[in-house]
C-alpha atoms as a PDB file:
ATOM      1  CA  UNK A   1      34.152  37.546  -1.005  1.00  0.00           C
ATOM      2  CA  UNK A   2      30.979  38.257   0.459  1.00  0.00           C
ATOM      3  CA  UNK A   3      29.630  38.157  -2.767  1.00  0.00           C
ATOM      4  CA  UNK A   4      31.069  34.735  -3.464  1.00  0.00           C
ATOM      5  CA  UNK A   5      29.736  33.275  -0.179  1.00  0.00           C
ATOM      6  CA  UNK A   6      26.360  34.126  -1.327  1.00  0.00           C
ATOM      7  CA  UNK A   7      25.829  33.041  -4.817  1.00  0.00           C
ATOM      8  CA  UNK A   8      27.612  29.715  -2.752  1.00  0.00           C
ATOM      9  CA  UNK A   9      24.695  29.853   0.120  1.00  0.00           C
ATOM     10  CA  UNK A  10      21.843  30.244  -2.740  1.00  0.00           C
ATOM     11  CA  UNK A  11      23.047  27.704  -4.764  1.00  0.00           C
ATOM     12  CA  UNK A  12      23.278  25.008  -2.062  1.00  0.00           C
ATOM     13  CA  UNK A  13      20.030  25.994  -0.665  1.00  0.00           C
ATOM     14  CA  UNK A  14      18.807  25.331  -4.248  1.00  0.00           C
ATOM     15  CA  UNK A  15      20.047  21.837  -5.058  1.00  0.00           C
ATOM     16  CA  UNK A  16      18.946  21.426  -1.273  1.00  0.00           C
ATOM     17  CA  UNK A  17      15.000  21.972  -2.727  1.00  0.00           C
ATOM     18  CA  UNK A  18      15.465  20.440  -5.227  1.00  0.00           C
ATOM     19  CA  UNK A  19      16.481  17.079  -3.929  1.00  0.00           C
ATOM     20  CA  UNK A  20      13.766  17.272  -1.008  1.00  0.00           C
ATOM     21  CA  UNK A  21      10.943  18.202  -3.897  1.00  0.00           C
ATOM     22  CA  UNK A  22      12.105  14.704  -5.714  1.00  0.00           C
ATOM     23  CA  UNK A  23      12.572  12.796  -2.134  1.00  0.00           C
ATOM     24  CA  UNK A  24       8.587  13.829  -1.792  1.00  0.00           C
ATOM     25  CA  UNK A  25       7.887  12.741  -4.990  1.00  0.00           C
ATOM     26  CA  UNK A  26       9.476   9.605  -4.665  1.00  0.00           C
ATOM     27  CA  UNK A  27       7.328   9.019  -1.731  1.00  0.00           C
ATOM     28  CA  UNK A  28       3.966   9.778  -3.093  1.00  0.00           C
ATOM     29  CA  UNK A  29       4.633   7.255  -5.926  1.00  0.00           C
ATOM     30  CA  UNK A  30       5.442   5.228  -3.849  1.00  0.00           C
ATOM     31  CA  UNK A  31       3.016   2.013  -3.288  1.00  0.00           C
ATOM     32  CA  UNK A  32       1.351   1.662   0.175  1.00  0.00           C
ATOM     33  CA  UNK A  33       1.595  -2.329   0.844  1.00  0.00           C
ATOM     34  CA  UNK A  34      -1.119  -3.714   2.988  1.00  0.00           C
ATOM     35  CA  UNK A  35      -0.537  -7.617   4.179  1.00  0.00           C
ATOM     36  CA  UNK A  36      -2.673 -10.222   6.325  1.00  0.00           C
ATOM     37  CA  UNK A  37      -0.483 -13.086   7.537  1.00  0.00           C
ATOM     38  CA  UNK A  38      -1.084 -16.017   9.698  1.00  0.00           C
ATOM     39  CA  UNK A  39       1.449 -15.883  12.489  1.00  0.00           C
ATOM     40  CA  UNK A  40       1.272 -18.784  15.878  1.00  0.00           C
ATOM     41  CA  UNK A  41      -2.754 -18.697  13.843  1.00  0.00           C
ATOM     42  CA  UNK A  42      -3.464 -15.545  14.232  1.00  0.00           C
ATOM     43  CA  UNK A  43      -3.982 -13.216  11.449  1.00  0.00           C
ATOM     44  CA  UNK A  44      -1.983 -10.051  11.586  1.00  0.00           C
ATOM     45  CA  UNK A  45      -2.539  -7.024   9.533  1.00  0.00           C
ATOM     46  CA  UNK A  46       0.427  -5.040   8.537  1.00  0.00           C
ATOM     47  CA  UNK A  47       0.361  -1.443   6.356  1.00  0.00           C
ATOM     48  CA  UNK A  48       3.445  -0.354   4.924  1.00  0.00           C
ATOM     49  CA  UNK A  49       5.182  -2.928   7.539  1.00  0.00           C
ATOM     50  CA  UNK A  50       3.950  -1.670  10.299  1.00  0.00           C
ATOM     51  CA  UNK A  51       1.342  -3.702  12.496  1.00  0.00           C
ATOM     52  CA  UNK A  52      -1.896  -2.045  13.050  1.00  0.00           C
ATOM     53  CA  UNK A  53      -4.130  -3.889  15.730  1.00  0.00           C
ATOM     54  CA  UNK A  54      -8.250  -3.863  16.260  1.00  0.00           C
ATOM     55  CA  UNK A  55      -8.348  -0.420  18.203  1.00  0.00           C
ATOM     56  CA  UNK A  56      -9.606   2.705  16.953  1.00  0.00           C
ATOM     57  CA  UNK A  57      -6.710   4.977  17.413  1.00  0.00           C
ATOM     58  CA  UNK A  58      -4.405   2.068  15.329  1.00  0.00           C
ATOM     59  CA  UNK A  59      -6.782   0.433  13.228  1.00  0.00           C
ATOM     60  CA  UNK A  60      -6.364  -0.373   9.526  1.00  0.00           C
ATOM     61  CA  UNK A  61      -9.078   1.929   8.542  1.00  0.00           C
ATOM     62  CA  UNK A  62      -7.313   4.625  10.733  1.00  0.00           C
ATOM     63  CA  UNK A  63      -3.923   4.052   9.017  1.00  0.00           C
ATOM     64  CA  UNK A  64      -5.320   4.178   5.341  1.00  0.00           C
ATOM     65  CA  UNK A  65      -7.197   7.213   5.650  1.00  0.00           C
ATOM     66  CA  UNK A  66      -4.172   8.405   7.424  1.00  0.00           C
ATOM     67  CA  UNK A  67      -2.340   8.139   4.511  1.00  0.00           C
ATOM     68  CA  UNK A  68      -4.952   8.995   2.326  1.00  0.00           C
ATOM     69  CA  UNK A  69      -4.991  12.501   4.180  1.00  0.00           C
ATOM     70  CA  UNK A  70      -0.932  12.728   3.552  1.00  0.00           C
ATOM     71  CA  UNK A  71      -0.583  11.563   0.100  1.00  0.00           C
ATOM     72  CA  UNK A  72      -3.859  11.533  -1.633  1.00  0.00           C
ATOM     73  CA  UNK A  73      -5.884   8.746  -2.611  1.00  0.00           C
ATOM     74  CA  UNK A  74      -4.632   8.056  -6.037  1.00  0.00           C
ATOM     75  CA  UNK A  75      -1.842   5.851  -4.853  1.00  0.00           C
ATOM     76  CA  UNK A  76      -1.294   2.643  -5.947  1.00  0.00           C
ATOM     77  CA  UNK A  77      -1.848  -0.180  -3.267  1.00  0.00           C
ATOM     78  CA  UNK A  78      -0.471  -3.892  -2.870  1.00  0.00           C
ATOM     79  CA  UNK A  79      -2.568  -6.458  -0.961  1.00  0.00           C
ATOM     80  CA  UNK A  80      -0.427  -9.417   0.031  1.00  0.00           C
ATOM     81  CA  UNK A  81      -2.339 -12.339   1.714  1.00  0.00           C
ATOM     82  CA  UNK A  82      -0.918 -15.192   3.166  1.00  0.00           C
ATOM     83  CA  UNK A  83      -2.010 -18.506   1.506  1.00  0.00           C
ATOM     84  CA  UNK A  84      -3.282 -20.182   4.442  1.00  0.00           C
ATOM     85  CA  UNK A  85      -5.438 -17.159   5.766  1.00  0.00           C
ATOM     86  CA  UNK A  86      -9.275 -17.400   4.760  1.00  0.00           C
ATOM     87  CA  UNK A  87     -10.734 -16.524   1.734  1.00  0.00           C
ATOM     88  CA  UNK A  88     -12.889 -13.974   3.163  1.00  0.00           C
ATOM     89  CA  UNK A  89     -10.232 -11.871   4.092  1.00  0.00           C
ATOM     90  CA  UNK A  90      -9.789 -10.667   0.315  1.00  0.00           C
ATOM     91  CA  UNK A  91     -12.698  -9.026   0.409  1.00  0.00           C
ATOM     92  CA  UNK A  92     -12.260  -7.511   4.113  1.00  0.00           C
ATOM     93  CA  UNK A  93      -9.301  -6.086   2.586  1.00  0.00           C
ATOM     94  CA  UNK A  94     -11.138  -4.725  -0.958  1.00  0.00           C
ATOM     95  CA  UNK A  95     -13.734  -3.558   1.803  1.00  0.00           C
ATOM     96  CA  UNK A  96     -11.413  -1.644   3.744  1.00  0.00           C
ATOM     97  CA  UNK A  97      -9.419   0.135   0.624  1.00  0.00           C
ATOM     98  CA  UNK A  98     -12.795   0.951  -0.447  1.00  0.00           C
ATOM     99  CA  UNK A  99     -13.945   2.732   2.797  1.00  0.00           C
ATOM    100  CA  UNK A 100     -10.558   4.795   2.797  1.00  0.00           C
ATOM    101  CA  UNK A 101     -10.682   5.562  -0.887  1.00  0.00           C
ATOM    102  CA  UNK A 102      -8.045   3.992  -2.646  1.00  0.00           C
ATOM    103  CA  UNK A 103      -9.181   2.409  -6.229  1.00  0.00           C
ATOM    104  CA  UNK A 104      -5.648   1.472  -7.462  1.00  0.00           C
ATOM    105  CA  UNK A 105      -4.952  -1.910  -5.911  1.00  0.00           C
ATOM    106  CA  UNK A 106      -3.426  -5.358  -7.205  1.00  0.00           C
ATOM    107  CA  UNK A 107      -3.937  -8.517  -5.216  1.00  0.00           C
ATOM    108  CA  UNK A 108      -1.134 -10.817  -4.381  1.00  0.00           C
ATOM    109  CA  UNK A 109      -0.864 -14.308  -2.884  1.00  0.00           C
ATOM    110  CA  UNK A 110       2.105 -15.698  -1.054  1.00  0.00           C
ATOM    111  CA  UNK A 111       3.154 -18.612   1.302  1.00  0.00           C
ATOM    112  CA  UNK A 112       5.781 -15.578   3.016  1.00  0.00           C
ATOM    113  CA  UNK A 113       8.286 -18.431   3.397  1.00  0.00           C
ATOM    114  CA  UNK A 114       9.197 -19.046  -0.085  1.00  0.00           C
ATOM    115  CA  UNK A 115       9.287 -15.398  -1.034  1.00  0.00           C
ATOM    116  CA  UNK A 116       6.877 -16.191  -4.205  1.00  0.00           C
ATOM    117  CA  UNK A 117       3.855 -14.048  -5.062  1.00  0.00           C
ATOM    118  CA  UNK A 118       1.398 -15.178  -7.609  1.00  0.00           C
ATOM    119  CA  UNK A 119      -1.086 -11.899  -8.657  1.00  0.00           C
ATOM    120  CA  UNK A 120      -4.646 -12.608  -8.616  1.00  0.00           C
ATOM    121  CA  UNK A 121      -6.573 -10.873 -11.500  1.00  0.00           C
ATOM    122  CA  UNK A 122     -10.450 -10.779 -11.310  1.00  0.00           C
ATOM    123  CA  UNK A 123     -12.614 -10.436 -14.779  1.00  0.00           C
ATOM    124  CA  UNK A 124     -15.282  -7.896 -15.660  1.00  0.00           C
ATOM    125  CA  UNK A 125     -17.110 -10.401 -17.275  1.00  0.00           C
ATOM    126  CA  UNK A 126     -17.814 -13.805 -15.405  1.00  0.00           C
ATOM    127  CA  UNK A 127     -17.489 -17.156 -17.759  1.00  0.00           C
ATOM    128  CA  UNK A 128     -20.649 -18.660 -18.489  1.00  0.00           C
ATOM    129  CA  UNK A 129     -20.758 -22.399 -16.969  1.00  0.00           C
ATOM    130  CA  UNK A 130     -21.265 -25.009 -20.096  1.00  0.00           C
ATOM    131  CA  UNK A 131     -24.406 -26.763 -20.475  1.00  0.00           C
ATOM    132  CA  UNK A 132     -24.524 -30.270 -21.629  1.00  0.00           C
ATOM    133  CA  UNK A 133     -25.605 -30.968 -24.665  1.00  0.00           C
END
């Protein structure tokens, strides 16, 4: 019986590691989504849905390299920026994922009432602006 209750113990405490060891993998794969929105016209920055404010202890810079630290910095990253925010905050953004490290990051659009992203891609190459003839 003993015996039994054993082999019983070890194999829960198994499956048990198991399913933690692919809960923590699910996590690091998981994207970290950063988001500037326009709320009462004020611009509020949000990472992983959480709002981080201009102070240093909860700062964006503070929460990316926070999660750089936890989960390396090979994650992939969504920016989602509301329409009617300024242009300049794209590359406040690119700025800021640059400063903490993270490389792997696609650039998305959105009105956030609709619920419809449109992806920005940007081109190695610029297009060359056609003379007249």
């Amino acid at each position: 019986m003993k015996y039994s209750m054993r082999c019983c113990a070890l194999l829960v405490a198994l499956s048990l590691g198991r399913t933690v060891t692919a809960q923590a993998k699910e996590t690091a794969s998981q994207p970290v989504i950063v988001s500037a929105r326009i709320v009462r016209g004020s611009l509020i920055y949000k990472v992983n849905g959480k709002r981080v404010e201009d102070s240093i202890r909860n700062s964006l810079l503070t929460n990316l390299g926070a999660i750089v630290a936890a989960r390396g910095n090979e994650l992939p990253v969504l920016i989602i920026i509301d329409v009617h925010a300024p242009f300049s905050e794209v590359g406040k953004l690119e700025t800021a994922l640059d400063k903490a490290d993270l490389k792997h990051y696609r650039l998305f659009v959105t009105d956030f009432s609709d619920g419809v992203m449109n992806e920005v891609h940007w081109d190695e190459t610029g297009i060359p602006i056609p003379t007249p003839n």
